[in-house]
Protein backbone atom coordinates (compact mmCIF):
# COMPACT_ATOMS: atom_id res chain seq x y z
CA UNK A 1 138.03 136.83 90.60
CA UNK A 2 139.70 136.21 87.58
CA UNK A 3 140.14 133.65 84.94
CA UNK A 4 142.46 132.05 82.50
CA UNK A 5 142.70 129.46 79.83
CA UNK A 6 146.61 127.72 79.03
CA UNK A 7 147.79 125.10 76.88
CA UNK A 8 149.43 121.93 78.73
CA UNK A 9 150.37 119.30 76.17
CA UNK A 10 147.71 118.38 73.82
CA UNK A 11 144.70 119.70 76.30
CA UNK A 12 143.47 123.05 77.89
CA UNK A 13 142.65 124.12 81.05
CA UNK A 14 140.78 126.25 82.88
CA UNK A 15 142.63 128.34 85.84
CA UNK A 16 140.33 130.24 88.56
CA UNK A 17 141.82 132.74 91.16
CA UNK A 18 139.92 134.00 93.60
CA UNK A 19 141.29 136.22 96.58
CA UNK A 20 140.73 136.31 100.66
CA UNK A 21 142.18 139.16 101.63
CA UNK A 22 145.44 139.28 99.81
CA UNK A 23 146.22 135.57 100.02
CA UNK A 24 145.20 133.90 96.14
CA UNK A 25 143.36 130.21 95.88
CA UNK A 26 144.03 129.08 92.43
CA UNK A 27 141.66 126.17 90.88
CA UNK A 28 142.76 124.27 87.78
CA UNK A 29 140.00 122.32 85.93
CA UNK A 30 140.97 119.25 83.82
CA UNK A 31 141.63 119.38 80.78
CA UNK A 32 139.29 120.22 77.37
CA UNK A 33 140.20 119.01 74.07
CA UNK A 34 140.15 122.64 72.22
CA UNK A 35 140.89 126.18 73.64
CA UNK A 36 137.01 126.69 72.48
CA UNK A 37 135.57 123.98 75.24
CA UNK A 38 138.05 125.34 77.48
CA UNK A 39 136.62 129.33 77.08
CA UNK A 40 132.69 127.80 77.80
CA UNK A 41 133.86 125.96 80.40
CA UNK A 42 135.39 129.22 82.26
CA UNK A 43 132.43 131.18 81.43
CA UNK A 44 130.11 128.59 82.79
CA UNK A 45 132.37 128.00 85.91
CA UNK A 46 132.74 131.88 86.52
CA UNK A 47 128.56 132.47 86.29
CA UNK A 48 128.00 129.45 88.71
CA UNK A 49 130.51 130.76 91.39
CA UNK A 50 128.60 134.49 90.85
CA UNK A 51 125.39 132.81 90.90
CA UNK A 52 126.55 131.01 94.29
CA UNK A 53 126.19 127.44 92.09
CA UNK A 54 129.44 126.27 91.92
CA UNK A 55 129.77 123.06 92.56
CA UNK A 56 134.29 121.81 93.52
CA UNK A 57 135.25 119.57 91.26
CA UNK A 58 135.15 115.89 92.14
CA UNK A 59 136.59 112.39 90.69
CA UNK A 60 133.26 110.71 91.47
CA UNK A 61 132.49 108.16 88.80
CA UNK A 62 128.70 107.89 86.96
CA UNK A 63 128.83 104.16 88.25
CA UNK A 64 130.03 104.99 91.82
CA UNK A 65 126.99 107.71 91.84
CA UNK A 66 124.54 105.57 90.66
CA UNK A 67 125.43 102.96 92.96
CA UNK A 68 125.16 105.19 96.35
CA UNK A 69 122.04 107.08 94.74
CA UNK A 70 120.23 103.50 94.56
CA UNK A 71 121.59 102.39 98.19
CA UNK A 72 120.04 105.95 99.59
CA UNK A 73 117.20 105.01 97.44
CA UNK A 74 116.40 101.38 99.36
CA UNK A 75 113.41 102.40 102.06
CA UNK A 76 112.12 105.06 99.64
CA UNK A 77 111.28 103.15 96.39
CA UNK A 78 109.10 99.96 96.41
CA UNK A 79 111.35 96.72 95.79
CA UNK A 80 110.19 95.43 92.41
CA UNK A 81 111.15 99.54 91.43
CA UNK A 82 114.15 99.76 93.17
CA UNK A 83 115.08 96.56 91.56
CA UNK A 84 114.01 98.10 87.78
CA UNK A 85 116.48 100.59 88.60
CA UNK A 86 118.97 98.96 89.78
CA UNK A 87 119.10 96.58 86.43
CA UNK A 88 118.68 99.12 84.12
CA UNK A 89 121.22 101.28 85.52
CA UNK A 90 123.67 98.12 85.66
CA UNK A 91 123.14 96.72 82.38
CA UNK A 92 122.27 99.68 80.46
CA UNK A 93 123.83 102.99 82.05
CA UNK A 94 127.04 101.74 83.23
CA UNK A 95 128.90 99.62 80.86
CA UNK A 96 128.67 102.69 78.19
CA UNK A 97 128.71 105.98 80.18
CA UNK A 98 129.70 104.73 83.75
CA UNK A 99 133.46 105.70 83.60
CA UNK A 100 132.40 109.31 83.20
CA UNK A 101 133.13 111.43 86.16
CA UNK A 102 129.79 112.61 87.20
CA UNK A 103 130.82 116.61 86.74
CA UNK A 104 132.03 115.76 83.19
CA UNK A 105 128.45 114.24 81.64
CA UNK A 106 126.92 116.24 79.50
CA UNK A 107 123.67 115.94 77.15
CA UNK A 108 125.82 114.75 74.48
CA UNK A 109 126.64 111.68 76.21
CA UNK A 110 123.10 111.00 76.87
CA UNK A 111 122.12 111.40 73.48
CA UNK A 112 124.89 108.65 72.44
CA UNK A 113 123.73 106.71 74.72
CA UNK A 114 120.70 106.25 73.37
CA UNK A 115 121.41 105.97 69.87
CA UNK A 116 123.65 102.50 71.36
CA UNK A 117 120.85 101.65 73.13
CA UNK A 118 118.16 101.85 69.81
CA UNK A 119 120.96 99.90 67.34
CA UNK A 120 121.47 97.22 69.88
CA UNK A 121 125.21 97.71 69.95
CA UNK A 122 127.01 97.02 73.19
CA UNK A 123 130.61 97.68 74.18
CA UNK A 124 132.84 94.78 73.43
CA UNK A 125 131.02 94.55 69.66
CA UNK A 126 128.69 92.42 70.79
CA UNK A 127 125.40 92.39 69.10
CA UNK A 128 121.96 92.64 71.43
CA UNK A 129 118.55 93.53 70.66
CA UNK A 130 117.93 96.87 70.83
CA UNK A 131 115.96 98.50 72.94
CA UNK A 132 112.18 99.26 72.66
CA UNK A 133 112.19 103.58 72.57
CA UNK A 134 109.27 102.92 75.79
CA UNK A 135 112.09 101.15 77.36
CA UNK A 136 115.23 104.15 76.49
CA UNK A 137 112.68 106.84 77.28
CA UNK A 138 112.67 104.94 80.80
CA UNK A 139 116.09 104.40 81.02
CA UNK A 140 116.29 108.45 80.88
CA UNK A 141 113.88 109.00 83.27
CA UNK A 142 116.28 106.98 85.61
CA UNK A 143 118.70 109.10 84.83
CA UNK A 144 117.19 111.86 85.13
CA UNK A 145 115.81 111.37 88.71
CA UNK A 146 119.35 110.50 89.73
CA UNK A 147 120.92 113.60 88.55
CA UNK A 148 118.64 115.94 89.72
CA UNK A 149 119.32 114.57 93.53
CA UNK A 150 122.44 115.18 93.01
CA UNK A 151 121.50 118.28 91.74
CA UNK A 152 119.11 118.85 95.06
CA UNK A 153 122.23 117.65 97.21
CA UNK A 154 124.63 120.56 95.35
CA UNK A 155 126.81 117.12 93.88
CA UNK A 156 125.52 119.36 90.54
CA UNK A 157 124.87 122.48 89.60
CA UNK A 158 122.41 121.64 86.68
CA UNK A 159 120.92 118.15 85.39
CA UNK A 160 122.24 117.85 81.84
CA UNK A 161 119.50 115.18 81.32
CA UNK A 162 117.23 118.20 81.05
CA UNK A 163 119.12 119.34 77.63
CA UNK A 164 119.00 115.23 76.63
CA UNK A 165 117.01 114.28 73.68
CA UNK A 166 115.93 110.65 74.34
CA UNK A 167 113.96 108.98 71.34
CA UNK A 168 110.11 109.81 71.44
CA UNK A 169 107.28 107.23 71.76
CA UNK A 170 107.21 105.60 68.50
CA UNK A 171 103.79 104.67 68.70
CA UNK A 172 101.04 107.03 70.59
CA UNK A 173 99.08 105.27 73.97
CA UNK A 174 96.32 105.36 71.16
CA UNK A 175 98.40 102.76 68.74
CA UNK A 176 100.21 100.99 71.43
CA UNK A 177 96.73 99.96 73.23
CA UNK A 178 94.48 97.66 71.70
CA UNK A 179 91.21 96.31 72.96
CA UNK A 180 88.80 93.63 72.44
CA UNK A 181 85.53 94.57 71.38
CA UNK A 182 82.28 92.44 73.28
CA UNK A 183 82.04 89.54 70.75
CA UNK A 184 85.59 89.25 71.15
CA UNK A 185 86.15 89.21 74.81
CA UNK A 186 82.93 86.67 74.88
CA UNK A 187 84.27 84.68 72.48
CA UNK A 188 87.64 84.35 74.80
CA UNK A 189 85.73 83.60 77.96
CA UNK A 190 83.35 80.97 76.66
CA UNK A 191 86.78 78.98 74.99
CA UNK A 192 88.57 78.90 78.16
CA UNK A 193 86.09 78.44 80.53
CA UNK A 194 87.23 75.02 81.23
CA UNK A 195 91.11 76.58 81.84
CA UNK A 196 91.87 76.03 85.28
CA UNK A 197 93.03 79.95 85.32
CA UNK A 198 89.39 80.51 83.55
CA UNK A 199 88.60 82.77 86.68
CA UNK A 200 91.22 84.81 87.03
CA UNK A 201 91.24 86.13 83.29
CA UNK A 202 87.17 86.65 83.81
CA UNK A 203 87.91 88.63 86.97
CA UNK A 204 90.56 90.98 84.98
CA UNK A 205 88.51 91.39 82.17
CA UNK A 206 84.98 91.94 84.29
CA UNK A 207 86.84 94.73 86.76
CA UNK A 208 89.86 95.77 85.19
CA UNK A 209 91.95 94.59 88.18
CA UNK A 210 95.79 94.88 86.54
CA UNK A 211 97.48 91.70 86.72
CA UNK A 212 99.01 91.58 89.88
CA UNK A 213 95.97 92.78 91.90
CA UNK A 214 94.51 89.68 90.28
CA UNK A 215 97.39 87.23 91.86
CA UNK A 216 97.46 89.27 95.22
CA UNK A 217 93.68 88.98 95.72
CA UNK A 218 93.11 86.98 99.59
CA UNK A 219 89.95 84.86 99.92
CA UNK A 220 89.69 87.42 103.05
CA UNK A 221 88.99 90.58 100.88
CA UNK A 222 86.28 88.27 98.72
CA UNK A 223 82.74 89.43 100.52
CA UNK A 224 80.17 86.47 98.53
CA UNK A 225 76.97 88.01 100.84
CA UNK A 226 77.64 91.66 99.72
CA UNK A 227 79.33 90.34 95.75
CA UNK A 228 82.60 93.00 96.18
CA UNK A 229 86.15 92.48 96.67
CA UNK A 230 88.37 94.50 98.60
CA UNK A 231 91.78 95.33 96.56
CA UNK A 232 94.16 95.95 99.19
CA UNK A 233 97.84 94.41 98.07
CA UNK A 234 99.33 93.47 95.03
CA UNK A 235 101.72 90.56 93.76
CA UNK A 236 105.24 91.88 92.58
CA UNK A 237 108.59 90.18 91.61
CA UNK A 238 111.17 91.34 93.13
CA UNK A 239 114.34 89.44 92.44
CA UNK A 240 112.43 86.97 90.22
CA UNK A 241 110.50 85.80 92.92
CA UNK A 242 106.36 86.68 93.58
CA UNK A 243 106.19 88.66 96.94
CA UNK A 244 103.17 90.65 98.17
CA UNK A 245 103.69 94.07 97.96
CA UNK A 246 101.11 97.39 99.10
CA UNK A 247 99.14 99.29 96.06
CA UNK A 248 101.41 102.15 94.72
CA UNK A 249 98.88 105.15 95.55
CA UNK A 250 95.98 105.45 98.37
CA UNK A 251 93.47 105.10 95.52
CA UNK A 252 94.74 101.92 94.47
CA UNK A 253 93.08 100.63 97.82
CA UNK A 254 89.09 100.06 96.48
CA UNK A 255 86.19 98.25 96.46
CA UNK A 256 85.00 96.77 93.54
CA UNK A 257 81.55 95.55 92.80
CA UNK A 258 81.22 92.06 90.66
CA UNK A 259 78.90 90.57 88.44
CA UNK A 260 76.94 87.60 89.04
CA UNK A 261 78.53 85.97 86.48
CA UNK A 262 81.93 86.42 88.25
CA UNK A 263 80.90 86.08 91.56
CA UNK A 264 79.53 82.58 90.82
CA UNK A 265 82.90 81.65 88.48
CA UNK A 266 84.78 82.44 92.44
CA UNK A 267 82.24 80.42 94.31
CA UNK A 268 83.32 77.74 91.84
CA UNK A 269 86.97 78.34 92.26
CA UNK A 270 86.84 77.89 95.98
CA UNK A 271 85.38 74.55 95.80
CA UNK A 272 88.11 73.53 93.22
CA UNK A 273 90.62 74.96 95.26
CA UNK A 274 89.62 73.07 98.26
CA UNK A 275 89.43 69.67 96.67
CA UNK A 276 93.19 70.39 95.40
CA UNK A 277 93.89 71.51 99.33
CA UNK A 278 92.59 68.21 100.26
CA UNK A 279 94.58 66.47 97.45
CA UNK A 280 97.67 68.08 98.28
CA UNK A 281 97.15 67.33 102.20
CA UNK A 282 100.34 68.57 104.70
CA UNK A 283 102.41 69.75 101.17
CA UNK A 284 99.88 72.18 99.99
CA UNK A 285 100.90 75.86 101.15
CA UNK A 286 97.90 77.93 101.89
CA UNK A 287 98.67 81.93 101.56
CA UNK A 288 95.01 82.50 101.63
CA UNK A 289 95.92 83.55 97.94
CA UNK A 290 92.14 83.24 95.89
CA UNK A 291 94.48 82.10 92.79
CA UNK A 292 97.20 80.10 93.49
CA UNK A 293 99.30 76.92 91.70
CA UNK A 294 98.02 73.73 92.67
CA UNK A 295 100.12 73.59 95.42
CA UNK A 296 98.68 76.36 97.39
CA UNK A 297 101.81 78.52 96.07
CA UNK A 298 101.90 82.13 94.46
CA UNK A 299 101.49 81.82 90.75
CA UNK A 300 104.08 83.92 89.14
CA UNK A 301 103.04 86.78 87.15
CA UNK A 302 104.50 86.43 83.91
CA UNK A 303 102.95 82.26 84.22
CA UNK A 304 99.84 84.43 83.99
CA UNK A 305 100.66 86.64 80.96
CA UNK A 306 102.17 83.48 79.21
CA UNK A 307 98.85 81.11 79.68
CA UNK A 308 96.74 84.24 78.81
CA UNK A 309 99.05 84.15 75.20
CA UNK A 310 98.35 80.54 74.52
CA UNK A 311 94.44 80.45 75.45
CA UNK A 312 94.54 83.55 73.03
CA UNK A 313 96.05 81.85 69.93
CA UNK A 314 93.80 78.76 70.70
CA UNK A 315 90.72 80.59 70.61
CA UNK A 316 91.78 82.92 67.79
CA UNK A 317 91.08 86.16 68.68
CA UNK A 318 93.49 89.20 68.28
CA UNK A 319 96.51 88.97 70.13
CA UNK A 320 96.52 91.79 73.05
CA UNK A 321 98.83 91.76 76.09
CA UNK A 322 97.25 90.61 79.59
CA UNK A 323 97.19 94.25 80.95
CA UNK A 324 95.09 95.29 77.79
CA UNK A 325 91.73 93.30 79.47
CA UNK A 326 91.90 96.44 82.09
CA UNK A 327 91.65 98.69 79.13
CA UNK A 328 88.83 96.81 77.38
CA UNK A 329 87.16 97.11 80.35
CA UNK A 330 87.87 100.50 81.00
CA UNK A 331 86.97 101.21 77.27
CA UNK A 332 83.17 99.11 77.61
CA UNK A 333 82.43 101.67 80.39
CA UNK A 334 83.24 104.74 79.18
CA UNK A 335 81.05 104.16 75.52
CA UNK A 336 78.34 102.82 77.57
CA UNK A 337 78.68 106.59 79.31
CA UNK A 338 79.51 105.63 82.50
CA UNK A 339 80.68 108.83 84.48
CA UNK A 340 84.68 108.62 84.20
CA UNK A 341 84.90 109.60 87.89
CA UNK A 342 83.58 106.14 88.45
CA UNK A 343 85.27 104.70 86.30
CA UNK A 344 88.82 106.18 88.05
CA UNK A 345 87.53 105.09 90.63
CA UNK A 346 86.92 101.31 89.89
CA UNK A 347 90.62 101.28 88.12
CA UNK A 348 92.27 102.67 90.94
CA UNK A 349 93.33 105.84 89.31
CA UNK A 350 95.20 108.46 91.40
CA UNK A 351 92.87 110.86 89.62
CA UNK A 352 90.01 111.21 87.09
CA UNK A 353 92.71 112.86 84.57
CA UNK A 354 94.62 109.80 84.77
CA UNK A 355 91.59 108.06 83.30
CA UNK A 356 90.94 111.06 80.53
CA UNK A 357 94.65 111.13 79.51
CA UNK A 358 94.49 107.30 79.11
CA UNK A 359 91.35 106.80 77.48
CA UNK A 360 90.49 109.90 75.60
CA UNK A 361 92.32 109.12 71.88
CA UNK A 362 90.91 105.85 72.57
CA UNK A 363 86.95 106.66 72.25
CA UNK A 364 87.14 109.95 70.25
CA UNK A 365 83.02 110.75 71.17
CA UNK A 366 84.30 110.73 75.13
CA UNK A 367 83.80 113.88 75.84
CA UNK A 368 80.71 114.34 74.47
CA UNK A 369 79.13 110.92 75.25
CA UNK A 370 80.29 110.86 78.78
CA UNK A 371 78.84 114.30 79.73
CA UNK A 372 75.48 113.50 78.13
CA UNK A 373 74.74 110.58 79.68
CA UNK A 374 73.72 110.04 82.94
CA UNK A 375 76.14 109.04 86.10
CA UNK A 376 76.22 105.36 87.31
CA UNK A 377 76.99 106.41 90.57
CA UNK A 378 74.78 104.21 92.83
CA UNK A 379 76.68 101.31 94.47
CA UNK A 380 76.55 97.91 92.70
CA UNK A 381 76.06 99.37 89.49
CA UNK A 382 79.06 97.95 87.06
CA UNK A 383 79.56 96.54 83.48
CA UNK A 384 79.33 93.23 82.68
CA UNK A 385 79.57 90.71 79.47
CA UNK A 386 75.94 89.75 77.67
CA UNK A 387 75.84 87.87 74.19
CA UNK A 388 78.74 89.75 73.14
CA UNK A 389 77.37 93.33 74.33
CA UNK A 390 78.25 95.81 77.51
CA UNK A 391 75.31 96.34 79.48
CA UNK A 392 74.87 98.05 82.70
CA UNK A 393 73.87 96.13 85.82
């Protein structure tokens, strides 16, 4: 085998011969701006085709491999994900990097990629927000998942998103969570009790249900005689539109114990809801759905998060996100010194690490607190909301 470097015009290429017999095959590889990017790219070319990595050269675009990845993607990937992925990669991937030939990208054109992406410059000068570094860090991991199929499928011979540098976290899971201490998660519950959503925001905050186990809960999986609920689907959006969707993991399938408090705030809601049935007559839709519009209808997710912000800046209490009641509650149990096995458990978590990594920096006496106390292990024990205080019941 041997290889050459020449000069056509204002580029360089690379030349490979390789021999069968006596008969020569000759490759030429596009061309490199200097006789420097030229010489690398031989070298690399001539160690892949030793190592028995060398991948032919092909005109595929970024955007045309994205776009067939995604397709072959469609019965592996759960539809609100697949649907993440496929607008990220359309609005963020290919309208900067997308007429790059898929052999060509290198780290380099990651790493300007996400510079654009942080300064909110777009092609065509137009002027956008820029992008949160959580939400560029997932863009890469997007790409990086992509390439290293192709990568798995020999359409590669080495993901270049492993030599990217995408922006770190500018805040750690310790700043970027916030909680509400017992006075404060009291004081929310007692101001909206008369919200007509009043029950759904107690049952997120008394079992750390995330959002859309909340809005996929069925009157079916509610057992009143026995006070536990059965988590067993979740409400997604996929294509702007609420559809029920499976858990992501086994563990996210669970039985959760309530509180009296909560169990009487649902016994209250299903009388409600059945006057509004009744109201509503042949229009209302019943789904079964234990929180639902007025109408009987799926109540969209971010409707949820929204109301959740007003009540919040009516009562006056420090502004968290929705998803940030499963952390309070998370939080209450693990000071009180309730084993964090049980607590994974009651979250959902695919493991107990899960629930370490997540809470640890939160409550810095974990460790020590959590070992030293005794396990709550014994069903029907859980943490509920007194005077302002997390007690175990």
């Amino acid at each position: 085998m041997r290889g050459s470097v020449v000069r056509r015009g204002k580029r360089w290429y690379c030349i490979v011969d390789s021999y069968e017999g006596t008969k020569r095959k000759r490759k030429w590889h596009s061309g490199y701006a200097t006789k420097r990017e030229a010489i690398a790219a031989l070298t690399d070319i001539v160690g892949a085709i030793n190592r028995g990595e060398y991948v032919p050269p092909s005109k595929q675009l970024l955007a045309d491999y994205f776009d067939t990845w995604l397709k072959g993607r469609a019965t592996q990937l759960r539809p609100s994900t697949l649907a993440s992925y496929r607008m990220n990669v359309e609005v963020h991937v290919v309208p900067h990097i997308g007429s790059i030939r898929l052999e060509r990208l290198r780290a380099a054109d990651l790493d300007g990629l996400y510079a654009v992406l942080q300064s909110g410059h777009r092609p065509e000068n137009q002027p956008q927000r820029p992008l949160s570094l959580r939400s560029i860090r997932y863009v890469h991991s997007i790409i990086r998942k992509g390439l290293a199929d192709a990568v798995r499928k020999g359409a590669l011979s080495r993901n270049v998103a492993d030599q990217a540098d995408p922006p770190g976290a500018a805040r750690t899971r310790a700043q970027a969570m916030k909680t509400w201490t017992g006075e404060e998660l009291r004081r929310f519950l007692e101001a909206s009790e008369s919200d007509r959503l009043y029950p759904a925001f107690l049952l997120a905050a008394m079992t750390g249900m995330r959002r859309g186990e909340v809005l996929g809960l069925m009157w079916r999986d509610v057992n009143e005689v026995k006070g536990r609920i059965a988590v067993r689907r979740t409400l997604i959006v996929v294509d702007h539109k609420p559809t029920l969707s499976q858990p992501k993991t086994d563990r996210g399938y669970r039985s959760v114990a309530l509180d009296q408090t909560t169990l009487a705030a649902l016994k209250s809601w299903h009388a409600r809801q059945s006057g509004e049935r009744l109201s509503w007559g042949p229009a209302y839709t019943d789904h079964g759905l234990v929180f639902s519009r007025e109408d009987g209808s799926s109540i969209h997710p971010e409707h949820l998060s929204k109301h959740f912000a007003i009540l919040q800046a009516k009562v006056g209490v420090p502004r968290i996100r929705l998803h940030d009641l499963r952390h309070s509650h998370a939080s209450h149990l693990l000071t009180a010194g309730v084993n964090p096995k049980v607590v994974s458990e009651r979250l959902g978590h695919a493991t107990v690490s899960i629930t370490l990594d997540t809470y640890s920096h939160a409550i810095p006496a974990l460790g020590g607190r959590a070992e030293s106390r005794p396990a709550l292990g014994s069903k029907g024990q859980h943490a509920a909301v007194r005077s302002g205080r997390i007690t175990s019941t």
